[in-house]
N, C-alpha and C. Protein backbone atom coordinates (compact mmCIF):
# COMPACT_ATOMS: atom_id res chain seq x y z
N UNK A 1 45.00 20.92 -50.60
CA UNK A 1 44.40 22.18 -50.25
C UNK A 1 44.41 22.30 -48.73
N UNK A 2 44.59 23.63 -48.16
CA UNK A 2 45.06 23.48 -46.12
C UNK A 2 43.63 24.85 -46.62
N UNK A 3 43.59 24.63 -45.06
CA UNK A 3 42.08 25.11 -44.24
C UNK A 3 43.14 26.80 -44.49
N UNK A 4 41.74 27.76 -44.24
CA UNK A 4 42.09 29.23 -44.15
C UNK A 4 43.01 29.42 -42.72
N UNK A 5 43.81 30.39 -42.88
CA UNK A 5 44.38 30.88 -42.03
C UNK A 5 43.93 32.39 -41.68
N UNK A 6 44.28 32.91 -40.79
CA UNK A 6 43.93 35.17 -40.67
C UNK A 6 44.50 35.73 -41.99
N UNK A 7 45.64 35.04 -42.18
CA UNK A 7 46.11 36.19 -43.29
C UNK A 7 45.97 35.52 -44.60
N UNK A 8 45.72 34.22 -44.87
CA UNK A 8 45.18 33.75 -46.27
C UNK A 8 43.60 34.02 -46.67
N UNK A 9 43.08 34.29 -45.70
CA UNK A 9 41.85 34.45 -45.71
C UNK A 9 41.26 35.87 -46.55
N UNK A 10 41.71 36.77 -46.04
CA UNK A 10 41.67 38.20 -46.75
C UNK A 10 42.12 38.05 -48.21
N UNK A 11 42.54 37.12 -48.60
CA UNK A 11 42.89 36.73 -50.36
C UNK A 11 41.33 36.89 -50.89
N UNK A 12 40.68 36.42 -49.86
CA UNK A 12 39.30 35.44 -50.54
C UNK A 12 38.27 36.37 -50.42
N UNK A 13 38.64 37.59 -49.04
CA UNK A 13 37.25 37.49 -48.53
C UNK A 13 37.47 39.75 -48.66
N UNK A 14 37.69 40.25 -49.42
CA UNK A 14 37.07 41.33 -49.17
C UNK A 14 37.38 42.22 -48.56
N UNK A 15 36.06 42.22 -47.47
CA UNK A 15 36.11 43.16 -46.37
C UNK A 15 36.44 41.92 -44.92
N UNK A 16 37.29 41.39 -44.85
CA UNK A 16 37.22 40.89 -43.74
C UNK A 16 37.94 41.76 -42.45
N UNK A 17 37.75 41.52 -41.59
CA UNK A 17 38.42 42.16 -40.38
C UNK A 17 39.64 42.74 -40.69
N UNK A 18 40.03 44.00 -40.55
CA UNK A 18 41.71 44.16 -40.49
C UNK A 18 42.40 43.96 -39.15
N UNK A 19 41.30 43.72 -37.97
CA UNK A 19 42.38 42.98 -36.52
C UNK A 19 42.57 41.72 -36.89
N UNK A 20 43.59 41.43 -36.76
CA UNK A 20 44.45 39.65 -36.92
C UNK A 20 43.93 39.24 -35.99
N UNK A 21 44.00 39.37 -34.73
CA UNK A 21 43.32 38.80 -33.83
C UNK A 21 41.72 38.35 -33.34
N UNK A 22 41.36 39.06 -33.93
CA UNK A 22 40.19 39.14 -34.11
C UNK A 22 39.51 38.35 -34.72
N UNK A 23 40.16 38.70 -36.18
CA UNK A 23 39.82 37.91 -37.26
C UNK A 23 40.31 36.22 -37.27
N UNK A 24 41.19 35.81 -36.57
CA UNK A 24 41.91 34.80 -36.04
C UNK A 24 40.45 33.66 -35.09
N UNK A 25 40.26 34.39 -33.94
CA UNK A 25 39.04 34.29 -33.59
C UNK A 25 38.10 33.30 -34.39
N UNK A 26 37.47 34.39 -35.72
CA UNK A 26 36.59 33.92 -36.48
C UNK A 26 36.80 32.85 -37.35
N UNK A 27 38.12 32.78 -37.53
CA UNK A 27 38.72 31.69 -38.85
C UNK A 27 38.84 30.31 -37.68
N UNK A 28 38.98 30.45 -36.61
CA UNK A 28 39.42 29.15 -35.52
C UNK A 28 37.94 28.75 -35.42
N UNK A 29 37.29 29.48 -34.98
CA UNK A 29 35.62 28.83 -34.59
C UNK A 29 34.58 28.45 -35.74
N UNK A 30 34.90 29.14 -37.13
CA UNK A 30 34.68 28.61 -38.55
C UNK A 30 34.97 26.91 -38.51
N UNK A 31 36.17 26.73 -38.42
CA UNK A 31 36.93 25.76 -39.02
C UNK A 31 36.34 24.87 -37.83
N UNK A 32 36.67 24.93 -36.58
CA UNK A 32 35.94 24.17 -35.41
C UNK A 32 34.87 23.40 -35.60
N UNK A 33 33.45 24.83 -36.04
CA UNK A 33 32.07 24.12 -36.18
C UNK A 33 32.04 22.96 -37.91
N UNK A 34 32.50 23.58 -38.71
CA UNK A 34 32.78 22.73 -39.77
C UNK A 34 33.41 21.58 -39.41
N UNK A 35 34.48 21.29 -38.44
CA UNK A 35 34.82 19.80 -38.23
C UNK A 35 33.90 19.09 -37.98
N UNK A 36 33.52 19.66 -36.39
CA UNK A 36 32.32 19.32 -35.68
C UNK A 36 31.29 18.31 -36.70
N UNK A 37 31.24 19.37 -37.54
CA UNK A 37 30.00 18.68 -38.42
C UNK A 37 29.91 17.54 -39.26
N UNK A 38 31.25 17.90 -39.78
CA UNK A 38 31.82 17.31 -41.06
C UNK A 38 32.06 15.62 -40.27
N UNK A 39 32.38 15.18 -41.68
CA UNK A 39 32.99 13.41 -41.57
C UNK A 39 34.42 13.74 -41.21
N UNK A 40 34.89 13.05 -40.62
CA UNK A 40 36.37 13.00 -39.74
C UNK A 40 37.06 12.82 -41.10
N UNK A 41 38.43 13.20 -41.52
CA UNK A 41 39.03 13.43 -42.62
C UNK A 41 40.06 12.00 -42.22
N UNK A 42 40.49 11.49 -43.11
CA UNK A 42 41.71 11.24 -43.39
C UNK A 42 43.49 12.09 -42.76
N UNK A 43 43.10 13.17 -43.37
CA UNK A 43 44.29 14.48 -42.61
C UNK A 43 43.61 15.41 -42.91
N UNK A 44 43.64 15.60 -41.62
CA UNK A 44 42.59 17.42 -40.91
C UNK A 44 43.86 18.48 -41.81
N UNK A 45 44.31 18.14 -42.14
CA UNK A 45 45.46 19.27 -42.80
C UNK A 45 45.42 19.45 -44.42
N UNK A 46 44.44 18.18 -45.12
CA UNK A 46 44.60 18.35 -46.43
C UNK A 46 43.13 18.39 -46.83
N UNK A 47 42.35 19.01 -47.17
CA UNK A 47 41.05 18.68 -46.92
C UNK A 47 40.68 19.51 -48.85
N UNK A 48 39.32 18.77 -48.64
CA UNK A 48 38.87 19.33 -50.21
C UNK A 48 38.80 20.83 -50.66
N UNK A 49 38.28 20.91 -52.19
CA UNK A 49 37.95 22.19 -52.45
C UNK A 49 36.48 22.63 -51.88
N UNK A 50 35.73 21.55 -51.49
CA UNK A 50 34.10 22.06 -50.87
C UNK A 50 34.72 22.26 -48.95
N UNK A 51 35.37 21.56 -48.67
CA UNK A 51 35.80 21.93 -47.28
C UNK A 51 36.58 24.05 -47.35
N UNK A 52 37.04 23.63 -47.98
CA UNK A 52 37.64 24.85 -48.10
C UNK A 52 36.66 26.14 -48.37
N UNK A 53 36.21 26.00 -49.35
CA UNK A 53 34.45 27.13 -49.38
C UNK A 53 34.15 27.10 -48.51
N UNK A 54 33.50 25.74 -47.41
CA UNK A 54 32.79 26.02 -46.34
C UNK A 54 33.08 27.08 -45.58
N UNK A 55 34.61 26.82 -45.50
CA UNK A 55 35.22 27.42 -44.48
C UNK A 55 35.26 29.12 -44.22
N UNK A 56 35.55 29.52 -45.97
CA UNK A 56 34.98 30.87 -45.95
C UNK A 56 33.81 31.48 -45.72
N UNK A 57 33.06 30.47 -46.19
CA UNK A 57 31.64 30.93 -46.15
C UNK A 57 30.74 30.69 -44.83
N UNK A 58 31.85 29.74 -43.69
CA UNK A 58 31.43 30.12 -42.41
C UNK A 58 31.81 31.26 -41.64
N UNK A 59 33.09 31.54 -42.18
CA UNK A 59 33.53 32.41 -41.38
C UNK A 59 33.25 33.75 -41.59
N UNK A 60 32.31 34.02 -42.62
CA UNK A 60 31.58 35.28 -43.25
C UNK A 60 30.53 35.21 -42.62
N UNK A 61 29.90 33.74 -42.71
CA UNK A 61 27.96 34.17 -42.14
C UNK A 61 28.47 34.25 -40.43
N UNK A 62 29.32 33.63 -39.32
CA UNK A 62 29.32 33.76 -38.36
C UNK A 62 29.55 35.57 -37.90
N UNK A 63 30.37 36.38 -39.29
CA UNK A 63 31.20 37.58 -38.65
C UNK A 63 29.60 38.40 -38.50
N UNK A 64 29.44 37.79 -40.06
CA UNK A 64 27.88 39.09 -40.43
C UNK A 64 26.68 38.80 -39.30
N UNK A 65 26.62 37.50 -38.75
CA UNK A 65 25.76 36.77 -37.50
C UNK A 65 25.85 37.68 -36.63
N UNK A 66 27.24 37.99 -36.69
CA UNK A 66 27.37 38.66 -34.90
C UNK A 66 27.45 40.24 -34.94
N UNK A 67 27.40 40.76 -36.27
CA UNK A 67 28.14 42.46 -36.61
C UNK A 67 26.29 42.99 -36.97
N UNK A 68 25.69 42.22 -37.41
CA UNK A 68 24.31 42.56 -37.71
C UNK A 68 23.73 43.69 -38.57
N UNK A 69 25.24 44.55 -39.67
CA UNK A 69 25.39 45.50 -40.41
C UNK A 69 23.90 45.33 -41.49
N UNK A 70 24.02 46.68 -41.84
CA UNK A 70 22.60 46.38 -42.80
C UNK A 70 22.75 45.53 -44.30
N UNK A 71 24.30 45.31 -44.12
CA UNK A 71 24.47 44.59 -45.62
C UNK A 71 24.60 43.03 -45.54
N UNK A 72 24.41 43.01 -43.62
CA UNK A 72 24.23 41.09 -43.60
C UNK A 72 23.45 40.52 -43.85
N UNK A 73 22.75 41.02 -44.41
CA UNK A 73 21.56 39.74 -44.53
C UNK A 73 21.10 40.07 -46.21
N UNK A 74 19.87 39.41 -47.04
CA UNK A 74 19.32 40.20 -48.19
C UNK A 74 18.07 40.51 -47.89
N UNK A 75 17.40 41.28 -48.92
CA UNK A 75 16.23 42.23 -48.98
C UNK A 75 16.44 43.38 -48.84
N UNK A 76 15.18 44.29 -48.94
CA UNK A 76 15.22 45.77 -48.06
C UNK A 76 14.11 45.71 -46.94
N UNK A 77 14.23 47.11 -46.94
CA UNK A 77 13.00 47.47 -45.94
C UNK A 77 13.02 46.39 -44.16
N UNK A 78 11.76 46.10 -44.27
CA UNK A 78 11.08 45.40 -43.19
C UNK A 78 11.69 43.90 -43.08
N UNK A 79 11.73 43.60 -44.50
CA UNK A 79 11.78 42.11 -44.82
C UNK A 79 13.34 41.52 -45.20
N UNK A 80 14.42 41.69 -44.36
CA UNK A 80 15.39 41.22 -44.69
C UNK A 80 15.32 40.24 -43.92
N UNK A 81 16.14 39.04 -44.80
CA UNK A 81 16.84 37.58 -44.18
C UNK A 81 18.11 38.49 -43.95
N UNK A 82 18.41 37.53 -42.52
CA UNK A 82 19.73 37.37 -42.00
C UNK A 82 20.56 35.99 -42.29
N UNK A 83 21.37 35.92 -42.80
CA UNK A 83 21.92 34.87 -42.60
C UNK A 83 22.77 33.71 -41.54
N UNK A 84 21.35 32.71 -41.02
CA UNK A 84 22.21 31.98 -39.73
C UNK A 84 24.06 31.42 -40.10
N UNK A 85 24.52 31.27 -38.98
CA UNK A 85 25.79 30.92 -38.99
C UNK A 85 25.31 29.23 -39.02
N UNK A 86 26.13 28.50 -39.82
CA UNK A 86 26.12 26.87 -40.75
C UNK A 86 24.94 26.71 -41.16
N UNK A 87 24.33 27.95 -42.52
CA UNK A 87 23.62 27.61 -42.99
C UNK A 87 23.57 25.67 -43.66
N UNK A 88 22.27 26.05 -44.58
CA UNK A 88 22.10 24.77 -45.67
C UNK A 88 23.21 24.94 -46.46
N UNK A 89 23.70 26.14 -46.82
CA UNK A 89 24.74 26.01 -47.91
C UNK A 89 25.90 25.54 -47.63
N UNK A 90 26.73 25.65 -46.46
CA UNK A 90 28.17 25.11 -45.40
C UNK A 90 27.28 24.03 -45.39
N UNK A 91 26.50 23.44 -44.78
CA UNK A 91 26.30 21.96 -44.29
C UNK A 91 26.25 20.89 -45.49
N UNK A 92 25.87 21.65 -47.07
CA UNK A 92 25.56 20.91 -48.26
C UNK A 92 27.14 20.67 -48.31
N UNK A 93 28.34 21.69 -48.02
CA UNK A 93 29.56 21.66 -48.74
C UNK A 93 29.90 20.13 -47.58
N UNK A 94 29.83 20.30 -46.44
CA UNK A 94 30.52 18.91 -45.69
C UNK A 94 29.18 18.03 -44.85
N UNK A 95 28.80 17.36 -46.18
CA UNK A 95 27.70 16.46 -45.72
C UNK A 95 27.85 15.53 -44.59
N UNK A 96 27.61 15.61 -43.73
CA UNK A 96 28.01 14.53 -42.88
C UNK A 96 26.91 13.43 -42.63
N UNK A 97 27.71 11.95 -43.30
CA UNK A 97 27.43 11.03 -43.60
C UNK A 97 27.03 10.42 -42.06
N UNK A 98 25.82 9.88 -42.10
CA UNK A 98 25.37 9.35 -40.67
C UNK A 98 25.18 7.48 -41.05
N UNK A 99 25.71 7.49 -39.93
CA UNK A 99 25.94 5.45 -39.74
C UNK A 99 24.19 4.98 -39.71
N UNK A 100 24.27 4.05 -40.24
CA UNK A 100 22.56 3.04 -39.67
C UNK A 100 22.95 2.39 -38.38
N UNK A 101 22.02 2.36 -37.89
CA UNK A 101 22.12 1.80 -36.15
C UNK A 101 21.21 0.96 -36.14
């Protein structure tokens, strides 16, 4: 399985950006903070089916993070959640395993 690209991404995702560039942007700094986080792979090029969710599902909460539309977050009214960018749900998909010291 390979990490999202700009134009594989729109398979998955909807309404995503129609600027490539743009949207390019969001899929590079997705995939970035998910390394960041994640356990160092074997090959950064073949990675799981939970790496791969993350990846969408970062690169959705970072767009809706920063676009702040009334459909980013849930609830109505007064009381909507927003959704932070690497929620609990991305961090559950690439647990990153910590050493004992």
């Amino acid at each position: 399985m390979k990490w999202y690209t700009p134009s594989t991404i729109s398979d998955d995702w909807d309404d995503a950006p129609a600027n490539a560039d743009l949207l390019g942007l969001y899929v590079a700094a997705a995939r970035d903070q998910i390394e960041r986080f994640s356990v160092e792979l074997d090959d950064p090029e073949d990675i799981t089916a939970s790496y791969r969710l993350a990846h969408l599902i970062q690169t959705r909460n970072i767009w809706n993070a920063n676009n702040g539309t009334d459909t980013s977050g849930y609830g109505d009214g007064e009381f909507v959640f927003r959704t932070p960018p690497l929620d609990w749900q991305v961090k559950a998909l690439v647990v990153r395993r910590l050493e004992a010291t």
